[in-house]
N, C-alpha and C. Protein backbone atom coordinates (compact mmCIF):
# COMPACT_ATOMS: atom_id res chain seq x y z
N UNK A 1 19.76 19.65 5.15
CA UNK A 1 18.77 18.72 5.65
C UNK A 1 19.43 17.83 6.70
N UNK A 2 18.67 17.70 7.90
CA UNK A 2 18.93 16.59 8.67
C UNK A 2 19.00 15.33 8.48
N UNK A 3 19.28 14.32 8.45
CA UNK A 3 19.16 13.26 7.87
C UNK A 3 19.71 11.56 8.52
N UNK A 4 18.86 11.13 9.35
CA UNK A 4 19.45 9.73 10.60
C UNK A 4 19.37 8.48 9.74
N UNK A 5 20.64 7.95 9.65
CA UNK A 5 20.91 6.63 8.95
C UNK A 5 20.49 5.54 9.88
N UNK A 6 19.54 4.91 10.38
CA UNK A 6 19.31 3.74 10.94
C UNK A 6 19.65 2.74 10.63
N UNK A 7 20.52 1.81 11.50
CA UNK A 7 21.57 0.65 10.89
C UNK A 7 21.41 -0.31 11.50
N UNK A 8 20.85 -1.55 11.07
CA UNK A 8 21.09 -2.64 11.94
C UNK A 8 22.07 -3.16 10.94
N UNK A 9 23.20 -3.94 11.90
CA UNK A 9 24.34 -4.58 11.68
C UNK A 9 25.31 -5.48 12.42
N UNK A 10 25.14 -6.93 11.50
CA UNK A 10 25.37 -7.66 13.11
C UNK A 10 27.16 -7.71 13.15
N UNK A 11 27.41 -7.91 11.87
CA UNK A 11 29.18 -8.18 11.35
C UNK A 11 29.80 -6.72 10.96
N UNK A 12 29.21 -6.20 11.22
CA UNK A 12 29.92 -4.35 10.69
C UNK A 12 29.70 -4.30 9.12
N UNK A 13 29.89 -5.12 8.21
CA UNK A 13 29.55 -4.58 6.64
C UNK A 13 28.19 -3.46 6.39
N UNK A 14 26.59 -3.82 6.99
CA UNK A 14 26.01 -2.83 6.73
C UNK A 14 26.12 -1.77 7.48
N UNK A 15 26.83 -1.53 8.11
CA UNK A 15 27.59 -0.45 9.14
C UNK A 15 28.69 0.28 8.40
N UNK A 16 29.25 -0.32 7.55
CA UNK A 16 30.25 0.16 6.75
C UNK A 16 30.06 0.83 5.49
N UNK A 17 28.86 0.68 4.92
CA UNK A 17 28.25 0.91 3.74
C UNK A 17 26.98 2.24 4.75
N UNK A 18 26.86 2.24 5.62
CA UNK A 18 25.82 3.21 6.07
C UNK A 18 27.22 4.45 6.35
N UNK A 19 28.10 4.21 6.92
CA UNK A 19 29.20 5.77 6.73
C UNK A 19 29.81 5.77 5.54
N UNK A 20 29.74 5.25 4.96
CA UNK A 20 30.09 6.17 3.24
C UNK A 20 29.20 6.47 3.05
N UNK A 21 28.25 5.86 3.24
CA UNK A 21 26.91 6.86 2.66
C UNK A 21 26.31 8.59 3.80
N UNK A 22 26.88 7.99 4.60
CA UNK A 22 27.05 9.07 5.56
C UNK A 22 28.57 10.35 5.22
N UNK A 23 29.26 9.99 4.90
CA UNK A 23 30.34 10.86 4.04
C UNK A 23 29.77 11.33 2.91
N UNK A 24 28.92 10.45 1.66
CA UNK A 24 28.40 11.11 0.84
C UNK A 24 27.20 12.28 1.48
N UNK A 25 26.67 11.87 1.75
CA UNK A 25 25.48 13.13 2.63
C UNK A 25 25.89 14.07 3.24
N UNK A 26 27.25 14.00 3.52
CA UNK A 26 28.07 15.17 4.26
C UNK A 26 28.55 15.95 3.51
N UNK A 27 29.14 15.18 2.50
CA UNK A 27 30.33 16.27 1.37
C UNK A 27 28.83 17.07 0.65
N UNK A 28 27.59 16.47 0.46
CA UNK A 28 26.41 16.92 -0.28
C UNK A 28 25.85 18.56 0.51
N UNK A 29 26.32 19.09 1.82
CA UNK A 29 26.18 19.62 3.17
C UNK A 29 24.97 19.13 3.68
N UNK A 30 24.71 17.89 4.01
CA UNK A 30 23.69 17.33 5.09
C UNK A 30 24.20 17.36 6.29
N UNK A 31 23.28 17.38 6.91
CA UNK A 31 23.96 16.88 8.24
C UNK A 31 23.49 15.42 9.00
N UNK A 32 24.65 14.70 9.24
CA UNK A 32 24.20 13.07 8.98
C UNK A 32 24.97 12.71 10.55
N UNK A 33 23.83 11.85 10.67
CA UNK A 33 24.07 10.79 12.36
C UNK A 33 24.03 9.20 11.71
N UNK A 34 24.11 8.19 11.89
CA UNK A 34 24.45 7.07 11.88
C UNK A 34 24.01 6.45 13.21
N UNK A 35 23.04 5.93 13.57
CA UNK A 35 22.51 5.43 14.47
C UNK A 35 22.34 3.97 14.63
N UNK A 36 22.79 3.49 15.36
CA UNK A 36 22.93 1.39 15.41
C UNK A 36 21.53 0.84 16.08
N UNK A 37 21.24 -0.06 15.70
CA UNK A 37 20.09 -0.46 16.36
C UNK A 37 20.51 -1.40 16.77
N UNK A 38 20.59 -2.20 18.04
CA UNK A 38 21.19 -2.93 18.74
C UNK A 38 20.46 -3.63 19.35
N UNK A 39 20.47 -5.02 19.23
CA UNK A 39 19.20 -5.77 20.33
C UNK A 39 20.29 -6.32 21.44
N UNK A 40 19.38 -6.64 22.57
CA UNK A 40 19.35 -6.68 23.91
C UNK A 40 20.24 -8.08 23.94
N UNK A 41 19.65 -8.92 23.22
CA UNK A 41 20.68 -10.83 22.61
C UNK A 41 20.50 -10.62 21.61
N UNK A 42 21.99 -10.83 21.39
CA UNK A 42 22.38 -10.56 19.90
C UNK A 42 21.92 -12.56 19.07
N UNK A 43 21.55 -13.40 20.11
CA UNK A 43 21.76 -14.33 19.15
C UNK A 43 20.03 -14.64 19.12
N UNK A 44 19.19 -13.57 20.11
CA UNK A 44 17.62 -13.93 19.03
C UNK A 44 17.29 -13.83 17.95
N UNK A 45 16.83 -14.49 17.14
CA UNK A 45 16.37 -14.69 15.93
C UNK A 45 14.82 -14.51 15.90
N UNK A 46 14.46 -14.34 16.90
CA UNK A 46 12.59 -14.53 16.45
C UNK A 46 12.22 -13.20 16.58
N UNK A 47 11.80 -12.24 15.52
CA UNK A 47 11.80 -11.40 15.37
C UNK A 47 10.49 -10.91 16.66
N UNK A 48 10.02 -11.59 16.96
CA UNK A 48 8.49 -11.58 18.05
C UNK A 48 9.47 -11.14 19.42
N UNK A 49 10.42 -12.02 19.54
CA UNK A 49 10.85 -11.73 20.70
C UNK A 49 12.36 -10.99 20.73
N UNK A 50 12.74 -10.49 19.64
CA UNK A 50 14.12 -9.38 20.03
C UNK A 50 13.75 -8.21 20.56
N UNK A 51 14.61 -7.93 21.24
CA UNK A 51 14.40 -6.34 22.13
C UNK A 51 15.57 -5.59 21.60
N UNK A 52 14.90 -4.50 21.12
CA UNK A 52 16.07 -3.34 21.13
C UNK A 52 16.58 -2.52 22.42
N UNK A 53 18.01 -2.44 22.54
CA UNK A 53 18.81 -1.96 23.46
C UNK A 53 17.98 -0.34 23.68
N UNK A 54 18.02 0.33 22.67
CA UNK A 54 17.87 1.89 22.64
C UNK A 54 17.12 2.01 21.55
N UNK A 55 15.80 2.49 21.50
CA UNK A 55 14.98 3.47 19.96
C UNK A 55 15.81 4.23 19.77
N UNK A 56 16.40 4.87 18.60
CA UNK A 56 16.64 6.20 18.03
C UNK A 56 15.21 6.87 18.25
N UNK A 57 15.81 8.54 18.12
CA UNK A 57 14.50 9.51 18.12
C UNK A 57 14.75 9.62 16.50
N UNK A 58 13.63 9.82 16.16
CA UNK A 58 13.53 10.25 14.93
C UNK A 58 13.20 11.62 14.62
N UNK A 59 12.49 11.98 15.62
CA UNK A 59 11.78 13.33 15.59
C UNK A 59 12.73 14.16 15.23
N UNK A 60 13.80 14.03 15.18
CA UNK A 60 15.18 15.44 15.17
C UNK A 60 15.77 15.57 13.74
N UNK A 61 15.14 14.29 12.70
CA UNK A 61 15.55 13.99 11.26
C UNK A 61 14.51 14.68 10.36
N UNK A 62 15.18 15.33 9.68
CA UNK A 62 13.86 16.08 8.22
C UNK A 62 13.70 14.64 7.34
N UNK A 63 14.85 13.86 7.30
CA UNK A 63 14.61 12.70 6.32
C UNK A 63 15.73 11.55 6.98
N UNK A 64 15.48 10.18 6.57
CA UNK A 64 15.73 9.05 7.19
C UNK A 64 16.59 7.98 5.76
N UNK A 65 17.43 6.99 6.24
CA UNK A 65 18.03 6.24 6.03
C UNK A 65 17.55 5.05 6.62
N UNK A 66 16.98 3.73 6.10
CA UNK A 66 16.84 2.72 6.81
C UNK A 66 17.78 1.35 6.24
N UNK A 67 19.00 0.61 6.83
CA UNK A 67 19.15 -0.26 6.03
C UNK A 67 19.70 -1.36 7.56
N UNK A 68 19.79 -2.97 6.51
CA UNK A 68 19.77 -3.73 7.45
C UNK A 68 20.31 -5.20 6.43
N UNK A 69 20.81 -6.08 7.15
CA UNK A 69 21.25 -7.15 5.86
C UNK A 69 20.31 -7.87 5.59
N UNK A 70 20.49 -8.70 4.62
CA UNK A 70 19.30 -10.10 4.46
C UNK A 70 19.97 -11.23 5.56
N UNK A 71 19.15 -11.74 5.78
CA UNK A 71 19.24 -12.77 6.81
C UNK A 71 17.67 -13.48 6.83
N UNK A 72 18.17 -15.23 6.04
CA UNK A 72 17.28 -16.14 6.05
C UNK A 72 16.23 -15.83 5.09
N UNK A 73 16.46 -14.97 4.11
CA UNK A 73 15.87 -14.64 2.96
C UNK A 73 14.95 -13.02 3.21
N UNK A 74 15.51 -12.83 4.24
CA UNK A 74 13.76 -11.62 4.79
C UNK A 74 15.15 -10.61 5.05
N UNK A 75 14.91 -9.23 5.82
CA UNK A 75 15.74 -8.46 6.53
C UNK A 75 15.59 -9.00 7.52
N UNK A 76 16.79 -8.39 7.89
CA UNK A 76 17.22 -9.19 9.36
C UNK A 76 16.00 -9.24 10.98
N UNK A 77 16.01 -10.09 11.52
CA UNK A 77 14.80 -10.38 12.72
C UNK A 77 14.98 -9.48 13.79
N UNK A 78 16.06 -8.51 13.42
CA UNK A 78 16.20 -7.06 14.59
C UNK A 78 15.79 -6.02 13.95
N UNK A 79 16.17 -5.91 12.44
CA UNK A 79 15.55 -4.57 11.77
C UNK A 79 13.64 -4.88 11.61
N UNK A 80 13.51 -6.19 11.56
CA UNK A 80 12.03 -6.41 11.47
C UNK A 80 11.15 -6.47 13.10
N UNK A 81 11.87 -6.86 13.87
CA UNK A 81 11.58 -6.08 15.35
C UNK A 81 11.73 -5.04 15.40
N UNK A 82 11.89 -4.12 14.87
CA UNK A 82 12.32 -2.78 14.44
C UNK A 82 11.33 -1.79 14.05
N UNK A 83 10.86 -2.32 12.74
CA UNK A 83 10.03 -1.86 12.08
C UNK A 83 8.40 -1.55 12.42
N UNK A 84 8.00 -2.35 13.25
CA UNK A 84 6.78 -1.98 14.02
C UNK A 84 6.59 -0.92 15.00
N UNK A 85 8.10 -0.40 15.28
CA UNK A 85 7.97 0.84 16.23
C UNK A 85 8.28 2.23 16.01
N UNK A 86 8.64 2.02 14.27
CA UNK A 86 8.50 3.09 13.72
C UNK A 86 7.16 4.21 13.73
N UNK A 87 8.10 5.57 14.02
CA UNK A 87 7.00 6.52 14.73
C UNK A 87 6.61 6.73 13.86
N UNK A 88 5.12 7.72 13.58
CA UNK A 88 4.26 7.73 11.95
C UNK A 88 5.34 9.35 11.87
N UNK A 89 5.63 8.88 9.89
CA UNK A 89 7.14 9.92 9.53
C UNK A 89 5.84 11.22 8.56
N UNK A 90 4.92 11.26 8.74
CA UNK A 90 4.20 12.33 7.99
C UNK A 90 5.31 12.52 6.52
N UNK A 91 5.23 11.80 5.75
CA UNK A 91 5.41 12.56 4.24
C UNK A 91 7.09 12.57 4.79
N UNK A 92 7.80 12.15 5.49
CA UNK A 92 9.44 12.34 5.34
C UNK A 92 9.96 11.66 4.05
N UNK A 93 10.92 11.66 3.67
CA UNK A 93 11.71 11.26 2.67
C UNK A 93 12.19 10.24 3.33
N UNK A 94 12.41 9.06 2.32
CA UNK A 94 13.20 7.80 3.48
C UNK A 94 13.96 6.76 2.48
N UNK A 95 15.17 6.72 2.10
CA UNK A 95 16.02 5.52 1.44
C UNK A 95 15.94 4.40 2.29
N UNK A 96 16.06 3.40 1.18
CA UNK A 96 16.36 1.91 2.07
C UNK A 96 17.48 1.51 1.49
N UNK A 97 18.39 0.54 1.80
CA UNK A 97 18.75 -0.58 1.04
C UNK A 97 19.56 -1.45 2.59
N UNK A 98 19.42 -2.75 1.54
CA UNK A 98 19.94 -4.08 2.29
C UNK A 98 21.47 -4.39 1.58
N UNK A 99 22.09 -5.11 2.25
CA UNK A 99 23.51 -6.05 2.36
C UNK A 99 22.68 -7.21 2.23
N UNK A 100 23.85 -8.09 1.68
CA UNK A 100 23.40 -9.71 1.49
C UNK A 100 24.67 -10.38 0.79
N UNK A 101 24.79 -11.95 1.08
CA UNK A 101 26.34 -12.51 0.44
C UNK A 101 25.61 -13.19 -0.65
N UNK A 102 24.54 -13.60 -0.65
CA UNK A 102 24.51 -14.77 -2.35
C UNK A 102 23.98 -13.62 -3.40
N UNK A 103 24.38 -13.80 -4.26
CA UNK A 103 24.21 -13.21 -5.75
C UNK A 103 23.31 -13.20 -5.96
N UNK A 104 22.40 -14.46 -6.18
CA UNK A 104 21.32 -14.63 -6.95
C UNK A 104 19.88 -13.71 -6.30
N UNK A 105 18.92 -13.33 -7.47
CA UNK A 105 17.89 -12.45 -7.18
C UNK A 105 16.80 -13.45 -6.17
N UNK A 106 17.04 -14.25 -5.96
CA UNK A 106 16.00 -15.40 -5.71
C UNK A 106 15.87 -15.26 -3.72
N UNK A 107 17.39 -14.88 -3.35
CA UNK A 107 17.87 -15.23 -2.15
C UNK A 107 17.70 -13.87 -0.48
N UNK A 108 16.53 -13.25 -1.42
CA UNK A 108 15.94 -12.65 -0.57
C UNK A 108 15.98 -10.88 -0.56
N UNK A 109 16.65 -10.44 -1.22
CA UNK A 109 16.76 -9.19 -0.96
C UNK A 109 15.72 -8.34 -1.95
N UNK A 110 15.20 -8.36 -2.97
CA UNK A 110 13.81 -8.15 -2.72
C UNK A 110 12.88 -7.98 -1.60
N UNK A 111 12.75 -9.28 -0.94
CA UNK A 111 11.71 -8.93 -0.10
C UNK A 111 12.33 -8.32 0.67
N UNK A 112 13.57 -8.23 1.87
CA UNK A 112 13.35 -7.07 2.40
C UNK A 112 13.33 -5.83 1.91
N UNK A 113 13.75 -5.49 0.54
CA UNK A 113 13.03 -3.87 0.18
C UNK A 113 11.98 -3.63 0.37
N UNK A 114 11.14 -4.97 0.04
CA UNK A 114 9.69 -4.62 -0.08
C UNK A 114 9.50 -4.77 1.48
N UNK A 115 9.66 -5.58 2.40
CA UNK A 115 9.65 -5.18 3.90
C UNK A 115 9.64 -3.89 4.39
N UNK A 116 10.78 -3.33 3.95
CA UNK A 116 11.28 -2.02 4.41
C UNK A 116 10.30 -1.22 4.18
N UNK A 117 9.65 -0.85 2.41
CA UNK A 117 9.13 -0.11 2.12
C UNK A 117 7.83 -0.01 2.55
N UNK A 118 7.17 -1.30 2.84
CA UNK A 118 5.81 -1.61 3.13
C UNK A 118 5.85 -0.78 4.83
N UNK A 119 6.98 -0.84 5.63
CA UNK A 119 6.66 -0.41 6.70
C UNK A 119 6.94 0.98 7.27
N UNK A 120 7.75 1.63 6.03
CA UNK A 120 7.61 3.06 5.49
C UNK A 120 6.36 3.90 5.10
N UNK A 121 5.73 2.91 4.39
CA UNK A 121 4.71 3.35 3.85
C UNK A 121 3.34 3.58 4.87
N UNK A 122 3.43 2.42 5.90
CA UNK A 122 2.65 2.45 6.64
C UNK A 122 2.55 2.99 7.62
N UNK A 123 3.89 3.93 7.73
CA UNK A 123 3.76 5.10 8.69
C UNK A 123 3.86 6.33 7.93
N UNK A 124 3.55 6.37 6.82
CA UNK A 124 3.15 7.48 5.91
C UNK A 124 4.40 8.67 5.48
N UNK A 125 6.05 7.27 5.30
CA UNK A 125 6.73 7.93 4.89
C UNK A 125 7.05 7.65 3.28
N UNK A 126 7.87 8.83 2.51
CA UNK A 126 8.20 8.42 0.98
C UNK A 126 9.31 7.79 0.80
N UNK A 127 9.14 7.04 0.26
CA UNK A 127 10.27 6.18 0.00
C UNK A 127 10.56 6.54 -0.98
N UNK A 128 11.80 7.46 -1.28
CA UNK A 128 12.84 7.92 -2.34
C UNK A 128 14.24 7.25 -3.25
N UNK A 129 14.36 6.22 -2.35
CA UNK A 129 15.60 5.09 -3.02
C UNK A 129 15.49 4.18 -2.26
N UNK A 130 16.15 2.90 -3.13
CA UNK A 130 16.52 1.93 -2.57
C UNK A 130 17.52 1.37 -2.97
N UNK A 131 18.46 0.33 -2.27
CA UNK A 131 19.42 -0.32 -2.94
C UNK A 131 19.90 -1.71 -2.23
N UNK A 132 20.17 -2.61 -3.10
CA UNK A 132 20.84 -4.11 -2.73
C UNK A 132 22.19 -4.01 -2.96
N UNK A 133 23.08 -4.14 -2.19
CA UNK A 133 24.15 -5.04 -2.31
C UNK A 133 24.69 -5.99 -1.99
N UNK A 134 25.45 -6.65 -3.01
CA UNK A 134 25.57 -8.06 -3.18
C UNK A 134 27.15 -8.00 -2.34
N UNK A 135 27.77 -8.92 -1.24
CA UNK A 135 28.89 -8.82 -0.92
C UNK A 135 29.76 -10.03 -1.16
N UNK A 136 29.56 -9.78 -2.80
CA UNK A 136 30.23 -11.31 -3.54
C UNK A 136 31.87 -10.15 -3.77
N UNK A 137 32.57 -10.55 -4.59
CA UNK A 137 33.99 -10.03 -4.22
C UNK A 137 34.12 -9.24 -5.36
N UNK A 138 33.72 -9.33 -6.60
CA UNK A 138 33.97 -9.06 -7.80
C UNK A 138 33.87 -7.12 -7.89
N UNK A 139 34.43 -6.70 -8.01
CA UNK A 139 34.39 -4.78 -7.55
C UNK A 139 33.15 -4.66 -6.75
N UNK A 140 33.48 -5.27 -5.31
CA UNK A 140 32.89 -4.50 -4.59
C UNK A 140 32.81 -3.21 -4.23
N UNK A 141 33.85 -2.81 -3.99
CA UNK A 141 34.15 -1.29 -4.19
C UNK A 141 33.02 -0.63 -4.88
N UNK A 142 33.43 -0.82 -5.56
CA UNK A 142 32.40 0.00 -6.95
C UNK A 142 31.36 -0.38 -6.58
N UNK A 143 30.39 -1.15 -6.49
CA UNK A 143 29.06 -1.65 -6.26
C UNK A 143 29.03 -0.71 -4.93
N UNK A 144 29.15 -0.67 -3.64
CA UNK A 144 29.21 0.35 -2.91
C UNK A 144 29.22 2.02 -3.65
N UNK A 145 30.42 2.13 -4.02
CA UNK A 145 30.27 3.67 -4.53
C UNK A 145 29.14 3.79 -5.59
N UNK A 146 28.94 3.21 -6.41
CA UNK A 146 27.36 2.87 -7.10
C UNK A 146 26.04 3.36 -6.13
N UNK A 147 26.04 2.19 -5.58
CA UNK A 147 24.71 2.38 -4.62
C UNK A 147 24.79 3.60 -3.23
N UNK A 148 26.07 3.92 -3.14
CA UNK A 148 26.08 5.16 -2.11
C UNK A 148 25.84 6.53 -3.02
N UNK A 149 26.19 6.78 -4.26
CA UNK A 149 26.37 7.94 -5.29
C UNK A 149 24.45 7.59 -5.44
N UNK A 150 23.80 6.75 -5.90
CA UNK A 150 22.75 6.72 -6.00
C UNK A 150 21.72 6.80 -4.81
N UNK A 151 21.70 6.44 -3.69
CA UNK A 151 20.90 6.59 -2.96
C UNK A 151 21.68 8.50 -2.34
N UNK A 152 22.65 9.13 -2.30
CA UNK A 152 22.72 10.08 -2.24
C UNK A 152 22.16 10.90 -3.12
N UNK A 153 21.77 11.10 -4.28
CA UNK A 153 20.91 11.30 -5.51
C UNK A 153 19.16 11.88 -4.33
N UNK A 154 19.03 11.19 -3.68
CA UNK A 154 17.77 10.94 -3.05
C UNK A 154 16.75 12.34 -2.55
N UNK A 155 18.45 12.65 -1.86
CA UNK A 155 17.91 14.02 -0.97
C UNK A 155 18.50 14.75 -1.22
């Protein structure tokens, strides 16, 4: 299976957690791209007005990867400039998960799953996994290989 990891990442961590998960999809025999989504100013915040540098094509993926950090309790205001220009995925398969530094369930990463998924859904793709990680210190490691072994599970 083909399979395009879409990454927004402003500090490299969800960039770092999207190629292991891209190594897991490989050793699985996928064949995996890692694609950055990059806005135009990196220091807009208003999700109304960020511009992405380059769309990925999607058209060339049997199934999709979407992940992006929390930022200000929501996903980040480039992956959510993002998300409205998602092409309609007819029935594709599609994992999410977010990065985030506070622990607590309260501090946003929920809602961007549910972000993510809501705008999956509304281009009529399946959403097959999801995952949060927390980038508090305590085996991080492991929390990565966790959520990369599980969202590889997917496809």
């Amino acid at each position: 299976m083909k399979i395009g990891i879409i990454v927004h990442s402003q500090t490299g961590h969800t960039y770092s957690v999207a190629q292991k998960l891209q190594e897991k999809l490989a050793a699985d025999g996928h064949s995996v791209n890692v694609e950055r989504i990059t806005p135009v100013d990196p220091k807009q915040t208003d999700p109304k007005k960020v511009q992405i540098e380059k769309l990925p094509d999607l058209s060339a993926y049997d199934a999709l990867v979407l992940a992006a950090p929390v930022q200000a309790f929501s996903v980040s205001p480039v992956m959510k400039a993002y998300l409205p220009q998602l092409p309609l995925l007819n029935g594709k398969k599609v994992a999410v998960f977010v990065t985030k530094g506070l622990p607590f369930k309260w501090t946003g990463g929920n809602k961007a799953i549910s972000q993510l998924k809501t705008a999956v859904e509304s281009k009529g793709g399946n959403v097959v996994g999801t995952g949060i990680l927390v980038w508090d210190g305590a085996g991080r490691e492991k929390k990565i290989a966790d959520m990369v072994e599980n969202l590889g599970k997917s496809f």
